[in-house]
N, C-alpha and C. Protein backbone atom coordinates (compact mmCIF):
# COMPACT_ATOMS: atom_id res chain seq x y z
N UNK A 1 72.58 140.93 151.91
CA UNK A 1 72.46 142.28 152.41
C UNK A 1 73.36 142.44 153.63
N UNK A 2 74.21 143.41 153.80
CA UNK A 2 75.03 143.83 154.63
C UNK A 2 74.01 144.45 155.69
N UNK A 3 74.34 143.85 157.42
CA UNK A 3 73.83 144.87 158.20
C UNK A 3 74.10 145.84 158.03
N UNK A 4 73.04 146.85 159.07
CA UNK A 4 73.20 148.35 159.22
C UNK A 4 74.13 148.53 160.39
N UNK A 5 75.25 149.06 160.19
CA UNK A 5 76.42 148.79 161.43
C UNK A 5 76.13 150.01 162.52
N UNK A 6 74.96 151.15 161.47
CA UNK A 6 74.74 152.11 162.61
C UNK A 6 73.67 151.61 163.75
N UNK A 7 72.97 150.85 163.47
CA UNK A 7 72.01 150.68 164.21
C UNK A 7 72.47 149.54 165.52
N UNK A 8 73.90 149.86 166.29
CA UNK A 8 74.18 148.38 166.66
C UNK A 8 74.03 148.77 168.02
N UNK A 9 74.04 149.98 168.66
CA UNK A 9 74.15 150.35 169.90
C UNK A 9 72.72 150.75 170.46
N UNK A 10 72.51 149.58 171.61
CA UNK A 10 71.70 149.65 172.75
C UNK A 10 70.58 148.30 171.96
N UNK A 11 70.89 147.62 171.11
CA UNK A 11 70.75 146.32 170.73
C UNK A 11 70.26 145.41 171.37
N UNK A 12 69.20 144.75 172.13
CA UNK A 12 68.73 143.47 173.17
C UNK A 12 67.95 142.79 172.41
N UNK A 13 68.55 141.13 172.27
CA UNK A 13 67.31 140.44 172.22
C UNK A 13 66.92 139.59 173.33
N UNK A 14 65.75 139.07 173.43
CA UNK A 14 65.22 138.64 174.85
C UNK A 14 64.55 137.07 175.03
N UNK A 15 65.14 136.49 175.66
CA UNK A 15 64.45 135.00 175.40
C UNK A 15 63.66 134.69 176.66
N UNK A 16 63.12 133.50 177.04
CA UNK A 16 62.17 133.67 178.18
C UNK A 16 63.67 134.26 179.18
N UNK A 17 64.50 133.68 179.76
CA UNK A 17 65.15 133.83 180.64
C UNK A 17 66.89 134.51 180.59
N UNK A 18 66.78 134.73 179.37
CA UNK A 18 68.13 135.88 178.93
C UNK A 18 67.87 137.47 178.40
N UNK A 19 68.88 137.97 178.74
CA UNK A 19 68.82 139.49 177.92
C UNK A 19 69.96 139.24 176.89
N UNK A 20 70.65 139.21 175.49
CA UNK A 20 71.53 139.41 175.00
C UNK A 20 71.41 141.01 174.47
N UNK A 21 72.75 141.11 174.84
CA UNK A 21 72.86 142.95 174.52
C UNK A 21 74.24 143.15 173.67
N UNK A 22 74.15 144.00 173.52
CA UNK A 22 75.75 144.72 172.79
C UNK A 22 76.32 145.04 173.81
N UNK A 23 77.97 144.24 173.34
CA UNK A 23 78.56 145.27 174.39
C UNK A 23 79.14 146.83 174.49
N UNK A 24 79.92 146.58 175.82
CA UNK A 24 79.87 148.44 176.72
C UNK A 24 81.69 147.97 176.92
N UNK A 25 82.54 149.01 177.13
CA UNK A 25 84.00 148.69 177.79
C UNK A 25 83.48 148.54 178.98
N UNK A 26 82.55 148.86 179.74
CA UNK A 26 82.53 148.65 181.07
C UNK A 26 82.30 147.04 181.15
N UNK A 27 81.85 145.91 180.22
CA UNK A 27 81.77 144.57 180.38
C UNK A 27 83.22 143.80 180.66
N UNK A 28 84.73 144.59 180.53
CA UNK A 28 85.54 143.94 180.60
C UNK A 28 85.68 143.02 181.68
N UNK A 29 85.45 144.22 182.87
CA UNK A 29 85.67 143.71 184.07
C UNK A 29 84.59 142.34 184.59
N UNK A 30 83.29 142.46 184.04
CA UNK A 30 82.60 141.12 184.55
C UNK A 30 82.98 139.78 183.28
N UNK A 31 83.51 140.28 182.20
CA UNK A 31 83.87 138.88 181.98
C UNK A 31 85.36 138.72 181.90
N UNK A 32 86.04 139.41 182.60
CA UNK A 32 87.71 139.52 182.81
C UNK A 32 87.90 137.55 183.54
N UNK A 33 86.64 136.92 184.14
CA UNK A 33 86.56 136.28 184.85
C UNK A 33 86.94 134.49 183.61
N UNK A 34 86.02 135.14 182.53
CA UNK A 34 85.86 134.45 181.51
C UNK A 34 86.88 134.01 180.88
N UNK A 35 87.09 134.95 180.32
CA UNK A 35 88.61 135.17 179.13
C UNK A 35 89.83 134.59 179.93
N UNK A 36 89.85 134.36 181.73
CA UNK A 36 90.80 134.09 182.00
C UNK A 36 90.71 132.68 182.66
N UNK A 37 89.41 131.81 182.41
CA UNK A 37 89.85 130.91 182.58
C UNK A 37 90.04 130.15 181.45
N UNK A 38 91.11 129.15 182.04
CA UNK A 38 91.91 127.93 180.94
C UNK A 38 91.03 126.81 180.84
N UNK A 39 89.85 126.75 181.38
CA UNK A 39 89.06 125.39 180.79
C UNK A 39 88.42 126.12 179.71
N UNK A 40 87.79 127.25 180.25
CA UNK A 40 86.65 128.32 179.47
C UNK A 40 88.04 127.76 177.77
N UNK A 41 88.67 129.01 177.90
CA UNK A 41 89.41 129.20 176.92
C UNK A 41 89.71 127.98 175.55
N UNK A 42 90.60 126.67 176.36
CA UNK A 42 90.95 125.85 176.05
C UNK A 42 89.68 125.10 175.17
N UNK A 43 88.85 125.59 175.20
CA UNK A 43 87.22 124.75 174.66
C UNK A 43 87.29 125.77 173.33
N UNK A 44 87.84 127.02 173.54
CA UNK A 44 87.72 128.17 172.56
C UNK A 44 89.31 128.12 171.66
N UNK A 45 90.17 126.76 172.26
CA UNK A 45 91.16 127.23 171.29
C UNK A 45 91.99 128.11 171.62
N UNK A 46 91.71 129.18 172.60
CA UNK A 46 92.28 130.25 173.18
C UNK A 46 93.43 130.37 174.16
N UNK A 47 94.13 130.92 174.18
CA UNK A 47 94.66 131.15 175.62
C UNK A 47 94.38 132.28 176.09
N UNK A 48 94.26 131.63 177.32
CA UNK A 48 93.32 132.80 179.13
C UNK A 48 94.48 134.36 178.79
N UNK A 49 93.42 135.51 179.05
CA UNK A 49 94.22 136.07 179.47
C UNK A 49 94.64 136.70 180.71
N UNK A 50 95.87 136.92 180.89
CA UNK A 50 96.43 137.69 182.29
C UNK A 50 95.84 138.74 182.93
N UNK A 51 95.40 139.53 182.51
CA UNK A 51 95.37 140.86 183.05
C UNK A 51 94.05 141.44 182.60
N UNK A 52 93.62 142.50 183.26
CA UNK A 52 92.33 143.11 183.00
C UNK A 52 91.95 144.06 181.70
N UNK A 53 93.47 144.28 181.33
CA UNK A 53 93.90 145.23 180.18
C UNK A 53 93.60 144.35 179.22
N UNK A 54 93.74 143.23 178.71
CA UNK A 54 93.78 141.67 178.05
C UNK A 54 92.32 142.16 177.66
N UNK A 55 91.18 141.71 178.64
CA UNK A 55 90.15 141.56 178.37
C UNK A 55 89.69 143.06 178.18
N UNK A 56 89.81 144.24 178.43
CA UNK A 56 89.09 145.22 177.59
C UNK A 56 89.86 145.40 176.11
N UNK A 57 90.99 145.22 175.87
CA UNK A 57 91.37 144.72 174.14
C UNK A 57 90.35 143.89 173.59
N UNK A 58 89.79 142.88 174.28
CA UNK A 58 89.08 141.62 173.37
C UNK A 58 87.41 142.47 173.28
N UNK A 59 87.22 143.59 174.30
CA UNK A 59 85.68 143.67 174.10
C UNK A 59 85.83 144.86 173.17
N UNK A 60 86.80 145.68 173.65
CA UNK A 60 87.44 146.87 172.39
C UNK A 60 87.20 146.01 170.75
N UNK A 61 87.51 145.07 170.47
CA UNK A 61 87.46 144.40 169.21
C UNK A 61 86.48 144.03 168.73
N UNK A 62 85.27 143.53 169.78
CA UNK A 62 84.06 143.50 169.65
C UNK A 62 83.43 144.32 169.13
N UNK A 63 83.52 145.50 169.91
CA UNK A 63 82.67 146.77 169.43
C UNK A 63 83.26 147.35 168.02
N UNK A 64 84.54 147.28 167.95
CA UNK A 64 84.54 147.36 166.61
C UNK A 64 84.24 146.59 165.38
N UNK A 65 84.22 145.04 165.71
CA UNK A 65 83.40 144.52 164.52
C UNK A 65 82.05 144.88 164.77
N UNK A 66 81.35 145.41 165.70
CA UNK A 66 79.99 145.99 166.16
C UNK A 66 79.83 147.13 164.59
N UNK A 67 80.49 147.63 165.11
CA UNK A 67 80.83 149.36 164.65
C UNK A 67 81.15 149.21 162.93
N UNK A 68 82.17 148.04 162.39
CA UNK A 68 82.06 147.91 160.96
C UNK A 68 81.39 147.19 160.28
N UNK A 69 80.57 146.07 161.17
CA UNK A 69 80.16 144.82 160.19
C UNK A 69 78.19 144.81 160.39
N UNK A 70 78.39 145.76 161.56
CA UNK A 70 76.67 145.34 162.28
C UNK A 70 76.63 144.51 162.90
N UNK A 71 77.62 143.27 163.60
CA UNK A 71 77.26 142.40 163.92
C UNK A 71 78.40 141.70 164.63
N UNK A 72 78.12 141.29 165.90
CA UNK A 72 79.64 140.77 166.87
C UNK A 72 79.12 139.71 168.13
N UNK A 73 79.50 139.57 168.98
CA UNK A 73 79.33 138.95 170.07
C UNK A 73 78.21 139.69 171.11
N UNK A 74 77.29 138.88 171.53
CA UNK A 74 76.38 139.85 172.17
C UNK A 74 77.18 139.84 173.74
N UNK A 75 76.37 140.36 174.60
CA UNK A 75 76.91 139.82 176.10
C UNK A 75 75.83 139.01 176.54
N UNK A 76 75.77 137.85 177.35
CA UNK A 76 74.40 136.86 177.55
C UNK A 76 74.18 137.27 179.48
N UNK A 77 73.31 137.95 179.82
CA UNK A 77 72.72 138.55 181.09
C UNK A 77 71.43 137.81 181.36
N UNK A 78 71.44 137.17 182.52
CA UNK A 78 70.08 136.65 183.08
C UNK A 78 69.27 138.01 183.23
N UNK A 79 68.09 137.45 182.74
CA UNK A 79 66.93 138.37 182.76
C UNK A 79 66.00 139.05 183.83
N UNK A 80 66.94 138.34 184.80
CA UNK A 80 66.31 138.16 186.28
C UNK A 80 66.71 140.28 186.53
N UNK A 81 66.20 140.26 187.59
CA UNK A 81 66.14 142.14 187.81
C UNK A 81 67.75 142.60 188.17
N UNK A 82 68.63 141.19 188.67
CA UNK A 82 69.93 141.96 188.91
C UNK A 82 70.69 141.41 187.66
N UNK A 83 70.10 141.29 186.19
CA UNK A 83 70.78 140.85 185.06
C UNK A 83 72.27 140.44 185.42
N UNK A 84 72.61 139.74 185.99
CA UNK A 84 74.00 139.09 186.07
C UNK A 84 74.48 138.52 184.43
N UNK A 85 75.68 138.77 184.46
CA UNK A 85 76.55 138.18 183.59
C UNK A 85 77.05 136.90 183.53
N UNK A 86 76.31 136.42 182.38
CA UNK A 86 76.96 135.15 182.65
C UNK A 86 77.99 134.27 181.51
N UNK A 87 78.30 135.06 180.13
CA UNK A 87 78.83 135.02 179.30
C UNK A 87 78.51 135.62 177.67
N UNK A 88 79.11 135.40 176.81
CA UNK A 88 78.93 135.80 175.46
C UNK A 88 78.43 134.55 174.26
N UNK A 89 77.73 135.54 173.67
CA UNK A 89 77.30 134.75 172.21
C UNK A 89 77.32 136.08 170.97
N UNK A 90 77.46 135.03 169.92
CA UNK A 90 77.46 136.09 168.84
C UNK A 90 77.74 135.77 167.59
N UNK A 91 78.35 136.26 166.78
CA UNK A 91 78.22 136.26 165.02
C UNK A 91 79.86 137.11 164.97
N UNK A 92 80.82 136.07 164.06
CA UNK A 92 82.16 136.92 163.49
C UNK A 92 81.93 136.51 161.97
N UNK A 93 82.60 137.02 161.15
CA UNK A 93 82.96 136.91 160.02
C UNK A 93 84.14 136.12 160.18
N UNK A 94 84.63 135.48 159.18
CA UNK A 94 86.22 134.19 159.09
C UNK A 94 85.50 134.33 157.79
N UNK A 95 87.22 133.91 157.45
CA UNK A 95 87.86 134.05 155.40
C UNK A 95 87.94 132.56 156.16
N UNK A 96 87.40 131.89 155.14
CA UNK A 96 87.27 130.64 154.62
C UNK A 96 88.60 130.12 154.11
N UNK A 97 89.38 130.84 153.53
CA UNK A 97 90.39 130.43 152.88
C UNK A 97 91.49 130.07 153.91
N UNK A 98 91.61 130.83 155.30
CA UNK A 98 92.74 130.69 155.91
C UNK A 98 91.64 130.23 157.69
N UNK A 99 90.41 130.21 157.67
CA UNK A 99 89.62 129.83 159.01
C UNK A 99 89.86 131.05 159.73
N UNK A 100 90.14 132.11 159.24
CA UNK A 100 91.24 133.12 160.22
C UNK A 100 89.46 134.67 160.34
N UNK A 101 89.23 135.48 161.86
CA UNK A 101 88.36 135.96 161.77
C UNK A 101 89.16 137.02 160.91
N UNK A 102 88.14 137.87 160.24
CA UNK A 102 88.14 138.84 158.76
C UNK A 102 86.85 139.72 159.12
N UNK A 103 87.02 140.53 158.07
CA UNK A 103 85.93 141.74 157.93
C UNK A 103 84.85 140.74 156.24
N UNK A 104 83.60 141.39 156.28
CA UNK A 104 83.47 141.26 154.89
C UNK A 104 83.95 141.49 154.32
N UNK A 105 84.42 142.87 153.90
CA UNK A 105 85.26 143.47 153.20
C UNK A 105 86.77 142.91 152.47
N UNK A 106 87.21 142.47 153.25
CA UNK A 106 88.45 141.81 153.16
C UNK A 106 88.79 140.22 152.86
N UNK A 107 87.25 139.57 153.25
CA UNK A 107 87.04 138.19 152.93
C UNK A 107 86.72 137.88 151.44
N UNK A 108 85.68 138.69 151.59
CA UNK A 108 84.66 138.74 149.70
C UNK A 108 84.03 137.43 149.94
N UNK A 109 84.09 137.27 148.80
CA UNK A 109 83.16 135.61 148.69
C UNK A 109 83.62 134.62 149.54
N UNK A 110 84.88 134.86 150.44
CA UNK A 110 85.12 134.08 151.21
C UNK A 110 84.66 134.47 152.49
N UNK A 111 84.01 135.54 153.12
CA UNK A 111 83.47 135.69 154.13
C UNK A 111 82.53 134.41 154.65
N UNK A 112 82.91 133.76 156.31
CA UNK A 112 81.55 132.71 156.37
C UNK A 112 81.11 133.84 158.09
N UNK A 113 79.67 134.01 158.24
CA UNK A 113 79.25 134.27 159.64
C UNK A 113 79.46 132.85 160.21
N UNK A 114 79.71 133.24 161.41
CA UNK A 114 80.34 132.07 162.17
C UNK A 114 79.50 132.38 163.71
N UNK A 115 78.30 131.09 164.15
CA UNK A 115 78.07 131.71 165.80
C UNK A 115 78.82 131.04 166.86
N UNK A 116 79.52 131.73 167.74
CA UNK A 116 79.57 130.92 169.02
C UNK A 116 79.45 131.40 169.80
N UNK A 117 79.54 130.72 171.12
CA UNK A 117 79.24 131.19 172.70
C UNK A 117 80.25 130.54 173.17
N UNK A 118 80.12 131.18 174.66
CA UNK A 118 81.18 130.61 176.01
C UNK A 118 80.76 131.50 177.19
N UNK A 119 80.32 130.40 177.71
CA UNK A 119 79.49 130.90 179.46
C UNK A 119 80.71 130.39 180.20
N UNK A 120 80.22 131.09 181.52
CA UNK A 120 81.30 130.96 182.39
C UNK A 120 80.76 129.84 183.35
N UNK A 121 81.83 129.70 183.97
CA UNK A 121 81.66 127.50 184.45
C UNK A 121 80.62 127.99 184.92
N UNK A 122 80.24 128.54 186.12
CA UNK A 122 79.44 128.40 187.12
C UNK A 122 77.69 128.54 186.42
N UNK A 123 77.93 128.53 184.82
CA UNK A 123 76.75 128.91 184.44
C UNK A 123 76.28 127.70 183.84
N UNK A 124 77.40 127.07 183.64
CA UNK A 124 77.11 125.68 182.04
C UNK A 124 76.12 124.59 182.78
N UNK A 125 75.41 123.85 182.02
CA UNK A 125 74.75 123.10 182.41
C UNK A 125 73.11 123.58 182.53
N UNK A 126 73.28 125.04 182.36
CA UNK A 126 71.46 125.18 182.19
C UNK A 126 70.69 125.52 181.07
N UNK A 127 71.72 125.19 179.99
CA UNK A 127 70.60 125.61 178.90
C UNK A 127 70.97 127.18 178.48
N UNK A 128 71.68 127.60 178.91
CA UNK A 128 71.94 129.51 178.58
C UNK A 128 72.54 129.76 177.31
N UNK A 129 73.41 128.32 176.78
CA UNK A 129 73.98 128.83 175.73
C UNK A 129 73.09 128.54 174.31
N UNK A 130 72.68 127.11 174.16
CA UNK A 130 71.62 127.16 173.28
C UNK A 130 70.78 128.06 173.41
N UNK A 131 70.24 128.65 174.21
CA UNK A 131 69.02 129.33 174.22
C UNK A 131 69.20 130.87 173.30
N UNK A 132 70.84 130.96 173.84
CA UNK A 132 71.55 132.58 173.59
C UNK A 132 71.76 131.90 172.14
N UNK A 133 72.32 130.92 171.44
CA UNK A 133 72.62 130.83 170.47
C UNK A 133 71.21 130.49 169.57
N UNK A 134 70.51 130.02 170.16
CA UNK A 134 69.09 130.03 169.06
C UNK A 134 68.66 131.72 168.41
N UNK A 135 68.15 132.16 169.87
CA UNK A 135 67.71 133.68 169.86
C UNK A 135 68.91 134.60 168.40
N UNK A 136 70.04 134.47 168.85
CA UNK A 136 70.85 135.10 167.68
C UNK A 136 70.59 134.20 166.13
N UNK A 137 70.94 133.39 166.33
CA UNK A 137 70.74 132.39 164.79
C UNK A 137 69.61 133.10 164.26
N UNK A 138 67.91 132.74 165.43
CA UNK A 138 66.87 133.58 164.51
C UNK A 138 66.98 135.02 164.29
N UNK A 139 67.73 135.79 164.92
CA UNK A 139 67.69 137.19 164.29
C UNK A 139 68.81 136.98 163.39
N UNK A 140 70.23 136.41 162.94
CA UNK A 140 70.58 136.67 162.24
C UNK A 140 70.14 136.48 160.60
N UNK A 141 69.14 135.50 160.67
CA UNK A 141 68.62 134.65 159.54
C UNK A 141 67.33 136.13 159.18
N UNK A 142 66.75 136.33 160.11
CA UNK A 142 65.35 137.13 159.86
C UNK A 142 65.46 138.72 159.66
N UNK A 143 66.77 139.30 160.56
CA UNK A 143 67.25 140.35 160.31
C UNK A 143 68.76 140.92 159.64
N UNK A 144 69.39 140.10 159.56
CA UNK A 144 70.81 140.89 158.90
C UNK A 144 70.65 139.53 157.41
N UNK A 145 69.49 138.97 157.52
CA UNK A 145 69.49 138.07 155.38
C UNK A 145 71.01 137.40 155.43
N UNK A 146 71.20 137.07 156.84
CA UNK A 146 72.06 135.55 156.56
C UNK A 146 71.75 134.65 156.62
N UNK A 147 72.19 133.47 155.53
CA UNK A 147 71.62 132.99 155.19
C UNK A 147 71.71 131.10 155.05
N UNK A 148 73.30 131.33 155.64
CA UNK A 148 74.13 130.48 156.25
C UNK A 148 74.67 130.94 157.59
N UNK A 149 75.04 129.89 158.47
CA UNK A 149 75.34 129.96 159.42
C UNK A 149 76.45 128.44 159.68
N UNK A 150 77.61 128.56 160.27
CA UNK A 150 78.50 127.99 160.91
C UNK A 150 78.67 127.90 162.92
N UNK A 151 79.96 127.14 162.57
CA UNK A 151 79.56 127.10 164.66
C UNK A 151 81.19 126.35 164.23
N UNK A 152 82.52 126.92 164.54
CA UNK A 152 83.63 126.40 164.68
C UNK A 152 83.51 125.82 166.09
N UNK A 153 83.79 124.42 166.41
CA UNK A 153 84.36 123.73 167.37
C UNK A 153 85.11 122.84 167.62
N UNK A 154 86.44 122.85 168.76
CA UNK A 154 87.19 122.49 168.90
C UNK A 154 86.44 120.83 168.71
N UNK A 155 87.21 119.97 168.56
CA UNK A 155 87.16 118.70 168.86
C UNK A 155 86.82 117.67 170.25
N UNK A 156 87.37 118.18 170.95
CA UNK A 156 87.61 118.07 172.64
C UNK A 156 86.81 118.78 173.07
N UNK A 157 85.50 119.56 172.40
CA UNK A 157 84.98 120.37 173.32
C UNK A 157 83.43 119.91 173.23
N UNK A 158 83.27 118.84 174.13
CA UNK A 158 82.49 118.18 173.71
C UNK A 158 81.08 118.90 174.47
N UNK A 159 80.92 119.69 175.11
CA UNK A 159 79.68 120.91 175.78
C UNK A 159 79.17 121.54 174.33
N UNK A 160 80.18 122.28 174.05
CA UNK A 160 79.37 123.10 172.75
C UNK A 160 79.11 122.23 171.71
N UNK A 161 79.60 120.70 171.45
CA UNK A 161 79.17 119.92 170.42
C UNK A 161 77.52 119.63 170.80
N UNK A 162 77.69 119.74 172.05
CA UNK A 162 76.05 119.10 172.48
C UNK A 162 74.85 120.33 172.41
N UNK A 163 75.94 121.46 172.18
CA UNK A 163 74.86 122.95 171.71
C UNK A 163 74.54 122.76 170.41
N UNK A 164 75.71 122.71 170.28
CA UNK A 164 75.54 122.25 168.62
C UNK A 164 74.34 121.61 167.69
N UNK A 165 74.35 120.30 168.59
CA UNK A 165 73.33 119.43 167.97
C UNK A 165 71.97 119.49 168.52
N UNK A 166 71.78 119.96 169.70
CA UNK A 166 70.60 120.56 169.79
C UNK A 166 69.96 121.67 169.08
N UNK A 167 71.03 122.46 168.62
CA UNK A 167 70.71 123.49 167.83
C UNK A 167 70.38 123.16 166.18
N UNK A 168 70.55 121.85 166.23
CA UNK A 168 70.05 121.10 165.14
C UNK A 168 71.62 121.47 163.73
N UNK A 169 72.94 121.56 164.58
CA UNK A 169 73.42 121.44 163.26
C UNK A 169 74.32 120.21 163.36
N UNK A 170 74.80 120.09 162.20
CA UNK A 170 75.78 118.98 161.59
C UNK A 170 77.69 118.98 161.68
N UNK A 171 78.29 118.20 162.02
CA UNK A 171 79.81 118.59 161.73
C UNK A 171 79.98 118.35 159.75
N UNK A 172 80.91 118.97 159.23
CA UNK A 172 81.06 119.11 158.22
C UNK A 172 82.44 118.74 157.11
N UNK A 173 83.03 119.31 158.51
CA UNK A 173 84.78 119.20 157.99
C UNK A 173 85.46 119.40 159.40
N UNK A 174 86.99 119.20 159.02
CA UNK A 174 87.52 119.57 160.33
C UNK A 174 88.62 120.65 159.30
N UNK A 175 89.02 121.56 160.08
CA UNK A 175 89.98 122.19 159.10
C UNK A 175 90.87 123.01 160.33
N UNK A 176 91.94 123.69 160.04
CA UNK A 176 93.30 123.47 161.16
C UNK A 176 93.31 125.54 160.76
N UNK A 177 92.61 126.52 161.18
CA UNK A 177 93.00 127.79 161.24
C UNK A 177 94.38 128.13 160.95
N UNK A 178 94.72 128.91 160.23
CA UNK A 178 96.02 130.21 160.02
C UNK A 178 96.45 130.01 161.51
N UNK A 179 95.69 130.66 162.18
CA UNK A 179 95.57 131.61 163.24
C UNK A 179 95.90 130.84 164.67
N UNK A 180 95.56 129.17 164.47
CA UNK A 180 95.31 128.75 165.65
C UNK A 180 96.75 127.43 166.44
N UNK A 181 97.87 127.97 165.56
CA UNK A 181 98.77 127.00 166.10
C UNK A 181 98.85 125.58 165.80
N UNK A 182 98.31 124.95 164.93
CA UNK A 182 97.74 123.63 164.55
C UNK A 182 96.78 123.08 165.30
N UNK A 183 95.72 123.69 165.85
CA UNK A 183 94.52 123.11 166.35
C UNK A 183 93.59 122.93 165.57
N UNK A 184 92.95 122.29 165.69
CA UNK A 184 91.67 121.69 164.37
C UNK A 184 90.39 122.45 164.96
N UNK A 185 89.73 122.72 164.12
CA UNK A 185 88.24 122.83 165.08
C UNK A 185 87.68 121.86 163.77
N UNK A 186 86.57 121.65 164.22
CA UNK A 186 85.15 121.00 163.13
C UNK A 186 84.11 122.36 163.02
N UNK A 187 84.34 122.27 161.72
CA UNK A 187 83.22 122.80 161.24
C UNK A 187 81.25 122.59 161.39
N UNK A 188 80.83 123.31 162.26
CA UNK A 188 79.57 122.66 162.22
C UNK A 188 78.33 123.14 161.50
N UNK A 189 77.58 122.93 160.51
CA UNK A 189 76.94 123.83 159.67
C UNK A 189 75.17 123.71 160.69
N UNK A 190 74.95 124.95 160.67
CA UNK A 190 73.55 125.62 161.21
C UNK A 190 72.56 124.99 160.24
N UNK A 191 71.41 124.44 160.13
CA UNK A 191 69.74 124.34 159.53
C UNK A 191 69.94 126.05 158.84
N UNK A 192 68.96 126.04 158.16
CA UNK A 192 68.14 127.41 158.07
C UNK A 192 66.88 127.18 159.18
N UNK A 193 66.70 129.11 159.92
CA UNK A 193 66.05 129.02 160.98
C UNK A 193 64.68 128.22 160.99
N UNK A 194 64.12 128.07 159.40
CA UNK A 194 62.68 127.75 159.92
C UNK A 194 62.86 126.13 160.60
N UNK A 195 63.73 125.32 161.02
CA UNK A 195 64.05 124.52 160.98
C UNK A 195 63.92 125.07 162.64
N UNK A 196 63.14 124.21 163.18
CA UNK A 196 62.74 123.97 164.96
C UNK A 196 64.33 123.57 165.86
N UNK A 197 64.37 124.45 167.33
CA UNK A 197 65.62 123.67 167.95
C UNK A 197 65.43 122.59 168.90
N UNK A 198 66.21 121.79 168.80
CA UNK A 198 65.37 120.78 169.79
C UNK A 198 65.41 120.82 171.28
């Protein structure tokens, strides 16, 4: 079953100590901080970007896989009363055939949902990203009837491997993206949710 792509705006799910929300263009500027650093990035495969314009393109893209698919990157906000920003988690679609992100539409049977996150340094180390990546896994499994779940990670990125496996999944393959210059990520395959995180 395809999400409902109308229902995507003003979106929160809530864990003891996170808000994940949909994003706003106004998020560029608090994670302009993110997108531009080169450790952040380099864990994502990515390169940082320059400028502030950079990062409202990347949340602009968000909201539009928001807007066609039902389903994108949340923003991850401490729950605390001045909800600070402290990075993203979320759900893309990738064609299997080329590792490259895609629409359903355009993937077909090769569409895979794919979750990841990336907190910003000053956040890593407490638990924010498993927690943000559990909370989504169980709504994506309970509410949008997916039914598989993935987690692309770099090799070298050995933080989100350790989300990873707390989150109780497995590496699978390693496979080298269209998209990504000859970088490898590993494939890491998700449990189904009824399956406890550790």
């Amino acid at each position: 079953m395809a999400p409902d792509a109308s229902s995507w705006e003003g979106l929160r799910l809530y864990t003891d100590r996170l808000c994940l929300r949909t994003p706003d263009p106004a998020d560029a500027d608090a994670l302009y901080n993110l997108f531009a650093d080169s450790e952040v990035m380099h864990g994502l495969t990515k390169e940082p970007v320059s400028t502030p314009e950079e990062a409202r393109a990347i949340i602009e893209e968000w909201i539009a896989a928001w807007r066609t698919e039902g389903l994108g990157p949340f923003i991850i906000e401490t729950a605390a009363t001045n909800r600070e920003v402290v990075g993203q988690a979320g759900l893309m679609i990738f064609d299997t055939r080329g590792w490259t992100p895609s629409t359903r539409a355009n993937a077909g049977t090769h569409g895979q949902p794919e979750l990841g996150w990336a907190l910003m340094r000053a956040h890593w180390g407490r638990g924010y990203a498993t927690e943000a990546a559990a909370a989504i896994r169980e709504w994506a499994y309970e509410r949008l009837s997916i039914d598989q779940l993935v987690s692309l990670i770099s090799p070298d990125n050995v933080r989100s491997q350790r989300v990873a496996q707390r989150l109780g999944a497995t590496p699978t393959e390693t496979v080298t993206p269209a998209d990504s210059g000859q970088k490898t990520v590993v494939v890491w395959k998700h449990p189904p949710a009824a399956e406890p995180v550790r």
